[in-house]
N, C-alpha and C. Protein backbone atom coordinates (compact mmCIF):
# COMPACT_ATOMS: atom_id res chain seq x y z
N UNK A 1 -26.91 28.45 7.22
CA UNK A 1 -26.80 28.35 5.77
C UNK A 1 -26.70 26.88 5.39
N UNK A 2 -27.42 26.19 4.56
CA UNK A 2 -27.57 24.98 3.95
C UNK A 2 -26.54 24.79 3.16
N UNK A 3 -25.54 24.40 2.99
CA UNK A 3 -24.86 23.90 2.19
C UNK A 3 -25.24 22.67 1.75
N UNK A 4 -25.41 23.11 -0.16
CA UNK A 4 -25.61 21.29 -0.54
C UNK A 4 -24.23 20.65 -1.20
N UNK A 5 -23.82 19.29 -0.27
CA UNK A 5 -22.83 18.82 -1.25
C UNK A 5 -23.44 17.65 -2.13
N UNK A 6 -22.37 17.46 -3.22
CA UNK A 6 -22.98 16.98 -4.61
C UNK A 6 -21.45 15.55 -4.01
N UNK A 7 -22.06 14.87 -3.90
CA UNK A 7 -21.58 13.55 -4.12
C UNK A 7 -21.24 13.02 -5.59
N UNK A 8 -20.18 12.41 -5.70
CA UNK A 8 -19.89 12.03 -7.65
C UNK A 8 -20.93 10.67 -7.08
N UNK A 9 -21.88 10.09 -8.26
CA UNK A 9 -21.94 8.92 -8.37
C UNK A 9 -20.61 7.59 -8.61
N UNK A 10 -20.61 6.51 -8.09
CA UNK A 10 -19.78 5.73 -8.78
C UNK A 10 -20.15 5.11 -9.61
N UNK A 11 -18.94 4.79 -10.43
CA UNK A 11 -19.61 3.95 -11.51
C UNK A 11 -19.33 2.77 -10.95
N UNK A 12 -20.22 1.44 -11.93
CA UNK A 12 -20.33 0.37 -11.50
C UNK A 12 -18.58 -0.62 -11.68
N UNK A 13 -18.23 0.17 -12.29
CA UNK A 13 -16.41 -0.15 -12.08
C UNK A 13 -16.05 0.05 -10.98
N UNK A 14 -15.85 1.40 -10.93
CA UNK A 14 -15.71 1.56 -9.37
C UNK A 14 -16.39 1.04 -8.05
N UNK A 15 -17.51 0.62 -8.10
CA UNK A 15 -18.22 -0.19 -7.17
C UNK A 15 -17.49 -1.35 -7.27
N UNK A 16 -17.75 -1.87 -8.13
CA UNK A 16 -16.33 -3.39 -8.14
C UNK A 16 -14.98 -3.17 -7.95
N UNK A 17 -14.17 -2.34 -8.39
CA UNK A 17 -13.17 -2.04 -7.27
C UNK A 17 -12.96 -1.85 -6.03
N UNK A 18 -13.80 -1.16 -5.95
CA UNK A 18 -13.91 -0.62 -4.31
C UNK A 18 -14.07 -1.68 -3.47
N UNK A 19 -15.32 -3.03 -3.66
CA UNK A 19 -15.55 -3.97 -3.30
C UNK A 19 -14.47 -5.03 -3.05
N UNK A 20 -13.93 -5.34 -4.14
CA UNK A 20 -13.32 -6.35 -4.31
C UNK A 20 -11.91 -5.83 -3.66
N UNK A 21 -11.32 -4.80 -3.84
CA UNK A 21 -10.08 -4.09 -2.94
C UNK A 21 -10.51 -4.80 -1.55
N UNK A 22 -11.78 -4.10 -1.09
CA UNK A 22 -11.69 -4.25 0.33
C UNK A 22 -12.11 -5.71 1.18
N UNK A 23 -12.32 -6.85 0.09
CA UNK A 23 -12.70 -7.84 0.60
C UNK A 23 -11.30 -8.59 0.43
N UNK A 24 -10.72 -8.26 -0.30
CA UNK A 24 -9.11 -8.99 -0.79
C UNK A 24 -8.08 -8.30 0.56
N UNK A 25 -8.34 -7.16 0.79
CA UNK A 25 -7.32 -6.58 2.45
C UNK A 25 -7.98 -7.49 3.50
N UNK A 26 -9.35 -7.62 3.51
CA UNK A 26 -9.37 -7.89 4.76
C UNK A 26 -9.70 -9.93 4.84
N UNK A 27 -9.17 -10.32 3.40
CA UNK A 27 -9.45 -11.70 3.46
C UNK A 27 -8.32 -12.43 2.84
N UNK A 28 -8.36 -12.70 1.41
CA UNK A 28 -7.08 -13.13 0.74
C UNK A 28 -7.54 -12.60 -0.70
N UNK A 29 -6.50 -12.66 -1.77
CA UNK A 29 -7.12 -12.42 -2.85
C UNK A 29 -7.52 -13.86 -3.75
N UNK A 30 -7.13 -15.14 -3.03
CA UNK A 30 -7.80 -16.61 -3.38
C UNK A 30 -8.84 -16.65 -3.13
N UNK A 31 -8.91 -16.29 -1.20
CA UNK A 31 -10.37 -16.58 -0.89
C UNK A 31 -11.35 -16.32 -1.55
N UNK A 32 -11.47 -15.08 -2.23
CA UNK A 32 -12.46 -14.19 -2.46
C UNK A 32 -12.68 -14.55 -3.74
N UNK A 33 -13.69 -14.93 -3.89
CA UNK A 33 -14.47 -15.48 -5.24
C UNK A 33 -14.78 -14.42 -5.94
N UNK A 34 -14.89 -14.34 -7.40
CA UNK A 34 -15.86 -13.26 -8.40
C UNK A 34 -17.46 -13.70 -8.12
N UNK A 35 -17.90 -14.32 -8.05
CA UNK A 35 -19.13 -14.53 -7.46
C UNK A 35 -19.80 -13.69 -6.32
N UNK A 36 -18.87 -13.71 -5.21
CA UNK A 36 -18.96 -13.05 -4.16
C UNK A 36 -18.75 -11.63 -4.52
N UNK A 37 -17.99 -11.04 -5.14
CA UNK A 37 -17.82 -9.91 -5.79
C UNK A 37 -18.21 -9.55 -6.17
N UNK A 38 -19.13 -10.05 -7.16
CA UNK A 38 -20.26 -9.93 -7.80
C UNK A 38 -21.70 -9.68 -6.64
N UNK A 39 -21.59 -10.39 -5.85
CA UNK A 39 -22.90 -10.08 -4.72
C UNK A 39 -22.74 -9.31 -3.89
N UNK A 40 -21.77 -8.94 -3.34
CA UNK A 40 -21.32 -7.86 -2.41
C UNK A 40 -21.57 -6.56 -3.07
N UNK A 41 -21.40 -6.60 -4.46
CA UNK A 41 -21.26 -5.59 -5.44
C UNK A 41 -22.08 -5.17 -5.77
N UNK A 42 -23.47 -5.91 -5.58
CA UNK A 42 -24.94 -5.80 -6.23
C UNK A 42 -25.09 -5.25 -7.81
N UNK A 43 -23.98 -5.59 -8.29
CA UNK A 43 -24.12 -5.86 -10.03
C UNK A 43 -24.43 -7.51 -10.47
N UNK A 44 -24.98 -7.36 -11.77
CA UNK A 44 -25.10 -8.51 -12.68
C UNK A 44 -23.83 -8.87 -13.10
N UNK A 45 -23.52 -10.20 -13.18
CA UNK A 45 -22.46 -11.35 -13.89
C UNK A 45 -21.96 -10.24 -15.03
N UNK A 46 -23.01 -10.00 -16.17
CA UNK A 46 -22.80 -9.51 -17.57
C UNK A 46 -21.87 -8.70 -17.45
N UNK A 47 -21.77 -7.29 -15.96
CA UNK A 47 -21.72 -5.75 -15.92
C UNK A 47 -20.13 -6.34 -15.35
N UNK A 48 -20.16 -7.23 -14.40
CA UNK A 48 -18.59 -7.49 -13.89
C UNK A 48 -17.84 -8.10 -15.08
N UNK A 49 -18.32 -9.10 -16.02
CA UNK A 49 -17.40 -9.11 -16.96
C UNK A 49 -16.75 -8.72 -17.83
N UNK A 50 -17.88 -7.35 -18.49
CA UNK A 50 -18.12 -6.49 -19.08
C UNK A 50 -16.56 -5.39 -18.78
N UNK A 51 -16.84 -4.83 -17.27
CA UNK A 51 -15.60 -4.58 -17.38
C UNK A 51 -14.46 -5.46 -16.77
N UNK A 52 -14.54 -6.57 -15.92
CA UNK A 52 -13.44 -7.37 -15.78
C UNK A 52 -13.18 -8.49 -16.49
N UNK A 53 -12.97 -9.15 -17.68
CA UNK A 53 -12.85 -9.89 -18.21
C UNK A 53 -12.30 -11.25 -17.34
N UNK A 54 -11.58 -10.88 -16.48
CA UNK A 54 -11.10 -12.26 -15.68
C UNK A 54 -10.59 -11.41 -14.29
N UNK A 55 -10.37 -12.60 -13.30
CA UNK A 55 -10.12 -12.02 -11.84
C UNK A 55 -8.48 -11.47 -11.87
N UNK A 56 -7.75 -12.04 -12.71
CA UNK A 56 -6.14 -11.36 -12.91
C UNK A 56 -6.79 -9.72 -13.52
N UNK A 57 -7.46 -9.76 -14.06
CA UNK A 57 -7.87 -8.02 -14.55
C UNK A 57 -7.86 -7.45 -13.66
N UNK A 58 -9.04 -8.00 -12.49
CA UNK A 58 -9.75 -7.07 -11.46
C UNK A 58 -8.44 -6.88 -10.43
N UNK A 59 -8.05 -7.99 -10.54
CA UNK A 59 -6.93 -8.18 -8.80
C UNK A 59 -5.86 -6.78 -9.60
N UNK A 60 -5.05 -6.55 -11.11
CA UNK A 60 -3.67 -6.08 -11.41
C UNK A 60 -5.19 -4.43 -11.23
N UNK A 61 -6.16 -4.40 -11.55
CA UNK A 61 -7.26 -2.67 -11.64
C UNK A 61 -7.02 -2.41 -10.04
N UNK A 62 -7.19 -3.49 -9.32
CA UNK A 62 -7.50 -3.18 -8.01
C UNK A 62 -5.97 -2.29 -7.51
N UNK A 63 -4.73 -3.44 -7.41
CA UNK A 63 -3.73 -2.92 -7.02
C UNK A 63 -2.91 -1.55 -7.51
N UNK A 64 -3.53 -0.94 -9.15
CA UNK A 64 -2.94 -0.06 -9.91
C UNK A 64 -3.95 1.29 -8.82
N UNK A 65 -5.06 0.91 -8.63
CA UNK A 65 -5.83 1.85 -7.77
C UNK A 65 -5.21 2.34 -6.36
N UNK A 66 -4.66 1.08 -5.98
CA UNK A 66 -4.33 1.16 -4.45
C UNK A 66 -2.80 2.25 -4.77
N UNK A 67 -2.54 1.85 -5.60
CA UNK A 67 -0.73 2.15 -5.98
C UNK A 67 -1.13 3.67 -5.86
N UNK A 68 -2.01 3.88 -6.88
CA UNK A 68 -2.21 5.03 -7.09
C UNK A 68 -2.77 6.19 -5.87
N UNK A 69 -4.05 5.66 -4.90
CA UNK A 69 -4.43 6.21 -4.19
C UNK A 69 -2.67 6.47 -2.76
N UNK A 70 -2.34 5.29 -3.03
CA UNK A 70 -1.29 5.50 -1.62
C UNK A 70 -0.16 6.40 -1.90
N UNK A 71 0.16 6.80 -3.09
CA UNK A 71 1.35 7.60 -3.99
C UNK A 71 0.73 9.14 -3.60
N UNK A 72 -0.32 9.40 -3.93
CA UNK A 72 -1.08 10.57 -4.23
C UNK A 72 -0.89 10.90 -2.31
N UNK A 73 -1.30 10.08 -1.16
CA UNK A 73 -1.67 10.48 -0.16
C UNK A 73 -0.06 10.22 1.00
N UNK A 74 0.70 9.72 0.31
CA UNK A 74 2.37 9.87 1.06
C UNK A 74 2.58 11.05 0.10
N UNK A 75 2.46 11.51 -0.76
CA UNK A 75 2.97 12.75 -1.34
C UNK A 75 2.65 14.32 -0.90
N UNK A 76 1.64 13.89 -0.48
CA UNK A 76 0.61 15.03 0.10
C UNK A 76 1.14 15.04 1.36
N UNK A 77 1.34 14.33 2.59
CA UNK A 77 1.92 13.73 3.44
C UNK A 77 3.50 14.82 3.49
N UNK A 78 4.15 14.02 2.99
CA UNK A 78 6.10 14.29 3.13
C UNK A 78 5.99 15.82 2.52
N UNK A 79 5.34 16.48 1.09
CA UNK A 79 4.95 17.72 0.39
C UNK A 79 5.22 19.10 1.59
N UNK A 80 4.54 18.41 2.68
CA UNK A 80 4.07 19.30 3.63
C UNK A 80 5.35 19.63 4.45
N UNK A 81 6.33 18.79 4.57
CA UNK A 81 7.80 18.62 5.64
C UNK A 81 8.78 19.52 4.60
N UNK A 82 9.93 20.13 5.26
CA UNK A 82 10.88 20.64 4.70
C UNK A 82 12.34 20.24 5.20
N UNK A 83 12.04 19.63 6.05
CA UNK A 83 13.33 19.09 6.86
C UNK A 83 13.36 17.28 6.74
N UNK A 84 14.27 17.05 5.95
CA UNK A 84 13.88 15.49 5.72
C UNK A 84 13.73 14.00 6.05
N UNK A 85 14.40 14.71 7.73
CA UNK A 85 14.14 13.82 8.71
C UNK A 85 12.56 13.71 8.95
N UNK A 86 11.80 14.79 9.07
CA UNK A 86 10.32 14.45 9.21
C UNK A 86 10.24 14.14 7.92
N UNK A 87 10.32 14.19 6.78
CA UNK A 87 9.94 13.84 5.58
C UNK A 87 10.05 11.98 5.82
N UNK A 88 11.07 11.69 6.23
CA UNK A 88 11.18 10.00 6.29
C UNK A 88 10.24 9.87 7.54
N UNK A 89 10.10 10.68 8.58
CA UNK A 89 8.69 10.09 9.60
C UNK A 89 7.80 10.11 9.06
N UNK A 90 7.39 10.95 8.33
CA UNK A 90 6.00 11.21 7.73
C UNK A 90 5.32 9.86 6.98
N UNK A 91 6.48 9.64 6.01
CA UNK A 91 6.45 8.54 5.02
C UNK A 91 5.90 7.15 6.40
N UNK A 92 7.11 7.14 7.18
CA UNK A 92 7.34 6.23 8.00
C UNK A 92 6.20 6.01 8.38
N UNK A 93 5.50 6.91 9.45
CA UNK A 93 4.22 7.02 9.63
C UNK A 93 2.98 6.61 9.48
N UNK A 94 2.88 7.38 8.12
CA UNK A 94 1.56 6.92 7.13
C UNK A 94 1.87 5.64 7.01
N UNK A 95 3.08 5.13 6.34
CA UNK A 95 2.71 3.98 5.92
C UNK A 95 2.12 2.42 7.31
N UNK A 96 2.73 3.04 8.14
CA UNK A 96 2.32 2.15 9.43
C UNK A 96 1.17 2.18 9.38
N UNK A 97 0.03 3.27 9.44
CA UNK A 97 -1.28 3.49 10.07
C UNK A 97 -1.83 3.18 9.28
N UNK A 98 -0.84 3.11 7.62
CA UNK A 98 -2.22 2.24 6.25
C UNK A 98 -2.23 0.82 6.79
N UNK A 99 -1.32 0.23 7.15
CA UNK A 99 -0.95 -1.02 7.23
C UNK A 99 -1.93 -1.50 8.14
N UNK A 100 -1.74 -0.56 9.66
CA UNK A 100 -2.62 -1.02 10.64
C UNK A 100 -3.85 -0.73 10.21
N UNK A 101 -4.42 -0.25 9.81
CA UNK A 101 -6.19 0.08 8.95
C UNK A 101 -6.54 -1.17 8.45
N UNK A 102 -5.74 -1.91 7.99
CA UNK A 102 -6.13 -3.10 7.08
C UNK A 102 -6.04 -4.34 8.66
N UNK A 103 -6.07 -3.94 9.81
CA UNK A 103 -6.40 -4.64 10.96
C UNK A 103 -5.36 -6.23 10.96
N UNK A 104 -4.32 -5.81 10.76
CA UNK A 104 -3.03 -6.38 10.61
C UNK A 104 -3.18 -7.72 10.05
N UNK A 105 -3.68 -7.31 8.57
CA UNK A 105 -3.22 -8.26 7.97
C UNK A 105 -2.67 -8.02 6.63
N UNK A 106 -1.73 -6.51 6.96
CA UNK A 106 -0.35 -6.96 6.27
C UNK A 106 -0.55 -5.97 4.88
N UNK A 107 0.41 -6.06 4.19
CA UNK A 107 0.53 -5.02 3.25
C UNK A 107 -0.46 -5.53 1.77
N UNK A 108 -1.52 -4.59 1.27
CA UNK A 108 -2.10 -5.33 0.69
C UNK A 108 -0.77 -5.68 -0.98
N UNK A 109 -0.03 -5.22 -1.05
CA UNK A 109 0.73 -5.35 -2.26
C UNK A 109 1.69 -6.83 -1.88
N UNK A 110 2.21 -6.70 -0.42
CA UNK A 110 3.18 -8.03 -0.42
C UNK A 110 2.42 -9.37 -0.42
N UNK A 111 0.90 -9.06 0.02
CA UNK A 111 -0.26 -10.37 0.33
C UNK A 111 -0.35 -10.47 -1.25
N UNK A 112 -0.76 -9.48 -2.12
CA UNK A 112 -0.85 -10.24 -3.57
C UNK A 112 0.22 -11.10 -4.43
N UNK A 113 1.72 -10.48 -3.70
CA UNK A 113 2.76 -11.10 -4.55
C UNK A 113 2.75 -12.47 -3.82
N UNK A 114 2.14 -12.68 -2.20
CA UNK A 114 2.38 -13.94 -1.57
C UNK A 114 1.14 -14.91 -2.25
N UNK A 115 -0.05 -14.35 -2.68
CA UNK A 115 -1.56 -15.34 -2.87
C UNK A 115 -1.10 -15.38 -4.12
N UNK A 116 -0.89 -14.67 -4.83
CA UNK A 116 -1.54 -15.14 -6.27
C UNK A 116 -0.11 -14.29 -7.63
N UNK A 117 0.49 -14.12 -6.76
CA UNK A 117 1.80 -13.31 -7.79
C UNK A 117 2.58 -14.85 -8.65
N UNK A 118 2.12 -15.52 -8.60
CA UNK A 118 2.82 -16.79 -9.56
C UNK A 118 1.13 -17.19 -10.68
N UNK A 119 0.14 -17.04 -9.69
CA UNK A 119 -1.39 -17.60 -10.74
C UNK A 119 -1.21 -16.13 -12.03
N UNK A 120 -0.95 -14.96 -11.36
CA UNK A 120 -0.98 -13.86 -12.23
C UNK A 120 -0.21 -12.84 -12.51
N UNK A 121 0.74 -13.49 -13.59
CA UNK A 121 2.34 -12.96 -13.74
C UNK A 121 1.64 -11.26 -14.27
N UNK A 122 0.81 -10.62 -14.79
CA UNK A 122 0.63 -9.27 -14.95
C UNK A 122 0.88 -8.74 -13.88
N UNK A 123 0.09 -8.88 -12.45
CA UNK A 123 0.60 -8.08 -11.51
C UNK A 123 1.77 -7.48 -10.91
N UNK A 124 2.36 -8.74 -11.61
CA UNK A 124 4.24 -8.37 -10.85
C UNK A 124 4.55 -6.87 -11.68
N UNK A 125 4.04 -6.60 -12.52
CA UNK A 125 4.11 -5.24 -13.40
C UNK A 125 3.83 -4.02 -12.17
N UNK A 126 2.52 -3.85 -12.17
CA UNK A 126 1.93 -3.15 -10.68
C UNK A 126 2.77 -3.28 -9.09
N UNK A 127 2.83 -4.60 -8.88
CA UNK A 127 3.79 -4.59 -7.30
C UNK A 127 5.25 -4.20 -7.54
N UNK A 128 6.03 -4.16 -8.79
CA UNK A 128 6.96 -3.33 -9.25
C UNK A 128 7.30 -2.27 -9.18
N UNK A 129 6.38 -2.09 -9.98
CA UNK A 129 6.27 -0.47 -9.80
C UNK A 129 6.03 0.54 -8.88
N UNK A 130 4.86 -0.44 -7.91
CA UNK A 130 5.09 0.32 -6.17
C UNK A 130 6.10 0.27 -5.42
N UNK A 131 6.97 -0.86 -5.43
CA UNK A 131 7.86 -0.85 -4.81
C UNK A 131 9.02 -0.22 -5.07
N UNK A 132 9.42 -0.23 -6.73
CA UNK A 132 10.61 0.82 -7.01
C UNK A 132 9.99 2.01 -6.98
N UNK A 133 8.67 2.48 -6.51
CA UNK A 133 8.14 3.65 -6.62
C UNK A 133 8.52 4.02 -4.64
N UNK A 134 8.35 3.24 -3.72
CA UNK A 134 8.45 3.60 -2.28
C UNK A 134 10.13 3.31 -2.39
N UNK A 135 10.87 2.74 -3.41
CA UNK A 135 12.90 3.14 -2.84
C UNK A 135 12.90 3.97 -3.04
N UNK A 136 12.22 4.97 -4.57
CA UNK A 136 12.73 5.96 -5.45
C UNK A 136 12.70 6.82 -4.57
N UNK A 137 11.60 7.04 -3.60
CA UNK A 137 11.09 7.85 -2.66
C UNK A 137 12.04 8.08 -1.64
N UNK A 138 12.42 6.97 -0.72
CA UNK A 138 12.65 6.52 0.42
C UNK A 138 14.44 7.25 0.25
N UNK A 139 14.69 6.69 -0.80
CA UNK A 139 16.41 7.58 -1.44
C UNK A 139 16.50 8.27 -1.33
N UNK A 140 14.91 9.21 -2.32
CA UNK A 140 15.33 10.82 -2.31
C UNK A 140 15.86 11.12 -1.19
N UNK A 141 14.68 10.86 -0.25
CA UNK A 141 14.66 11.41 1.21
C UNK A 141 16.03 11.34 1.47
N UNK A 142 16.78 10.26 2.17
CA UNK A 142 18.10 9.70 2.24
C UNK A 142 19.17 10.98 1.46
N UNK A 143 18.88 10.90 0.27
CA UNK A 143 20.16 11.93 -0.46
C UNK A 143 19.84 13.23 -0.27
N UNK A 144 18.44 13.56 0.49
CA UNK A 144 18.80 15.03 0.88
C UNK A 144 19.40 15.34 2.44
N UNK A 145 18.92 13.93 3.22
CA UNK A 145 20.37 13.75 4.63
C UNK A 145 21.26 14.30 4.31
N UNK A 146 21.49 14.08 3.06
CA UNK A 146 23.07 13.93 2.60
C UNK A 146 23.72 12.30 3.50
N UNK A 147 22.99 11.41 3.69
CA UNK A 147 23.97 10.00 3.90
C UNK A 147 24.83 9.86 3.25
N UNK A 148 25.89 9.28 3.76
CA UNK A 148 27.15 8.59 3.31
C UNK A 148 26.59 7.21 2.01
N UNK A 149 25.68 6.57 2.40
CA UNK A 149 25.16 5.63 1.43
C UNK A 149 23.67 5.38 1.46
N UNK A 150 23.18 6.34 0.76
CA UNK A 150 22.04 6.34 0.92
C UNK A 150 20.98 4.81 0.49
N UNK A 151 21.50 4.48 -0.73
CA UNK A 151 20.72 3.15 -1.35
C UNK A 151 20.74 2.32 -0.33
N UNK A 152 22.27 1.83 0.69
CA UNK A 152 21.83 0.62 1.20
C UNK A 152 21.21 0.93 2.62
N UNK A 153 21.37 2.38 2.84
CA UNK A 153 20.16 2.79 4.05
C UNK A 153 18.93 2.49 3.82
N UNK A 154 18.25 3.07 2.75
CA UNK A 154 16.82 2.59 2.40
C UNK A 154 16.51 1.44 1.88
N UNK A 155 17.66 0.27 1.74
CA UNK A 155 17.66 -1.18 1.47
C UNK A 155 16.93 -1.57 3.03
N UNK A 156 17.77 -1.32 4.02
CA UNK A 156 18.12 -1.64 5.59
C UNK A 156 16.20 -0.91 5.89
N UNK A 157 15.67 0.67 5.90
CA UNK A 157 14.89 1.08 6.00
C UNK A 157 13.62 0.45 5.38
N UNK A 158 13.55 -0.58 4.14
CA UNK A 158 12.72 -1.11 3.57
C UNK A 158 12.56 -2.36 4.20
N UNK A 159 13.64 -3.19 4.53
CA UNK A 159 13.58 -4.33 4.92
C UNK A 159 13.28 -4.35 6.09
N UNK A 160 13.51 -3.26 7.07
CA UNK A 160 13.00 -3.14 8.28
C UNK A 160 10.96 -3.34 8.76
N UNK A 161 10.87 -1.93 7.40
CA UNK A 161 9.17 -2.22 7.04
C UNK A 161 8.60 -3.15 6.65
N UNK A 162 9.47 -4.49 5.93
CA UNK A 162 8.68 -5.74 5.54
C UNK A 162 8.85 -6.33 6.92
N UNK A 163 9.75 -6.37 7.95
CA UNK A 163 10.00 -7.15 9.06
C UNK A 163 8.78 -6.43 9.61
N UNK A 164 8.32 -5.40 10.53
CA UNK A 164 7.23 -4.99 11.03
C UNK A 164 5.99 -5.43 10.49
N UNK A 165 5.82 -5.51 9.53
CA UNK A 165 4.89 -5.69 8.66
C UNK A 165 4.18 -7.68 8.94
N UNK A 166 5.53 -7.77 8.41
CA UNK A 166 5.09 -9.87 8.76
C UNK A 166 4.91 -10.12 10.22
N UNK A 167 5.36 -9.37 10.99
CA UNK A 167 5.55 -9.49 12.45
C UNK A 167 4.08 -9.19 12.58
N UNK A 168 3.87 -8.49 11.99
CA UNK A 168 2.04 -7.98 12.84
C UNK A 168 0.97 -8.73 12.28
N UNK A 169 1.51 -9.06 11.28
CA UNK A 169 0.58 -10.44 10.64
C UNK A 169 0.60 -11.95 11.09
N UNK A 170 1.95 -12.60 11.22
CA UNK A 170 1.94 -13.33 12.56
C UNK A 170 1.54 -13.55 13.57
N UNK A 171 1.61 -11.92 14.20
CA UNK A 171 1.00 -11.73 16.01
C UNK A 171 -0.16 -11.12 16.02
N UNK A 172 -0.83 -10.70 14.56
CA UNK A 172 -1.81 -10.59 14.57
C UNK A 172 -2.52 -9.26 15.34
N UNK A 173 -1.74 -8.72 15.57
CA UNK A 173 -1.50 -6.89 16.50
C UNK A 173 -0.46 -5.80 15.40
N UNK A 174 -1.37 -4.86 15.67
CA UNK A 174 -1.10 -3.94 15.09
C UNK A 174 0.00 -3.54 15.67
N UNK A 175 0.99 -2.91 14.36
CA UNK A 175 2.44 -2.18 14.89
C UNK A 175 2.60 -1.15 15.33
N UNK A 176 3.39 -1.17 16.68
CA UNK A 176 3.65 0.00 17.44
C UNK A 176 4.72 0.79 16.61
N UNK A 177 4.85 2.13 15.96
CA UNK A 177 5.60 2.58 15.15
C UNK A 177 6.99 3.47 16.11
N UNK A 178 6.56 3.81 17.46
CA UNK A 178 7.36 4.73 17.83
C UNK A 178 8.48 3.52 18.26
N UNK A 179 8.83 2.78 18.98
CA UNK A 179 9.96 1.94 19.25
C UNK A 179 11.08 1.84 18.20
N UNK A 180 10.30 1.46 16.48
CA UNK A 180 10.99 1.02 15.58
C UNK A 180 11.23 2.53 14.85
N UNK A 181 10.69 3.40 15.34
CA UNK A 181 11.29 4.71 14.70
C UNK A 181 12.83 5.16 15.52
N UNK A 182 12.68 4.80 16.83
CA UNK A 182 14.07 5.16 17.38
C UNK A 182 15.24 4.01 16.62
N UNK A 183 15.18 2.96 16.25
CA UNK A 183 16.00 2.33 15.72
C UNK A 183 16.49 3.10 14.28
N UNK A 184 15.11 3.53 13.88
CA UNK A 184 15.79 4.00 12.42
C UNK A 184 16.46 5.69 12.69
N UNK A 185 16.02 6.00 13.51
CA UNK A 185 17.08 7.04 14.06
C UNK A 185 18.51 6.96 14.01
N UNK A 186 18.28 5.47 14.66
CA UNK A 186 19.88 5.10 15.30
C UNK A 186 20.52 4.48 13.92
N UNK A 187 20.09 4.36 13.13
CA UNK A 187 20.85 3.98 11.97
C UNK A 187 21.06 5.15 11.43
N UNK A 188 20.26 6.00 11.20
CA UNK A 188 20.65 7.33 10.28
C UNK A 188 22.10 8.03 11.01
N UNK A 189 21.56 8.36 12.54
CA UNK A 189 22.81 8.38 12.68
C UNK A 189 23.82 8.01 12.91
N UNK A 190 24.29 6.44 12.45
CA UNK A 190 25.26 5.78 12.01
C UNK A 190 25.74 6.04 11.05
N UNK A 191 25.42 6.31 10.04
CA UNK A 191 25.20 6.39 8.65
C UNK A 191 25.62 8.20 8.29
N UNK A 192 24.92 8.45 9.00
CA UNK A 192 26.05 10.29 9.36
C UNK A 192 26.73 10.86 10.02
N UNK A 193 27.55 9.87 10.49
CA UNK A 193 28.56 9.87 11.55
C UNK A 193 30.33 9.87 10.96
């Protein structure tokens, strides 16, 4: 039996997102020229300005996309767990193997607040909002442990993920997740003890 699938077209927005997302993970968001964006993109000057008026547009469209796609796919993710210790692996998890996908260079939200989060004070709006969006998360989880203190667990649990994170960008190797999962073990059960 032939099955036909129907592919959505993209639009030429989305072609420039898509583009420019993936040349900004795997480069910088300085390096990367609108020019180049524009050619990688195989649109006209007119059509990128048309909808990006300036590169602070495209960089705060790009990251509201990423926010959005990574929210939607840890939700779907943890959704599936009922016990909330896997609910914090799950999270834990995914978020390692997004990280390592981007071939360790690092979280694309902390690289924008490091390149260009002072050239383009809008974004801090967007990297905000992901980030009080991964505590809000990271808590729940925590207050259905039932921890003794959940906030400064997922303080300790967050700061742990920026340490892995710079570490693999430094050494330039992707993070081994199971080692640093027994540590966060060993804090939880500190913390419910």
């Amino acid at each position: 039996m032939n099955a036909e699938i129907k592919f959505k077209k993209q639009s030429k927005r989305e072609i420039i997102l898509s583009t420019a997302t993936q040349l900004f993970i795997q480069e910088s968001y300085i390096a990367v020229g609108i020019d180049r964006i524009i050619t990688e993109s195989k649109v006209a000057k007119m059509t990128f300005y048309k909808n990006f008026p300036s590169k602070e547009n495209l960089v705060f469209a790009c990251l509201q996309e990423l926010k959005l796609e990574m929210k939607i796919a840890v939700e779907e993710q943890i959704s599936s767990k009922t016990v909330p210790l896997e609910k914090l692996e799950q999270l834990y998890m995914w978020y390692i193997d997004w990280v390592n996908q981007n071939g360790a260079r690092g979280c694309p939200f902390h690289k924008a607040r490091m390149d260009v989060g002072s050239l383009y004070p809008s974004i801090q709006i967007v990297l905000d909002e992901y980030r009080n969006w991964l505590f809000d998360t990271t808590a729940s989880i925590f207050k259905e442990m039932q921890i003794r203190d959940p906030l400064t667990l997922t303080h300790l649990f967050l700061s742990l993920l920026d340490g892995l994170i710079n570490g693999s960008v430094c050494e330039e190797a992707p993070i081994e997740p199971e080692k640093t999962w027994n540590y966060i073990n060993t804090l939880i059960e500190l913390e419910s003890a």
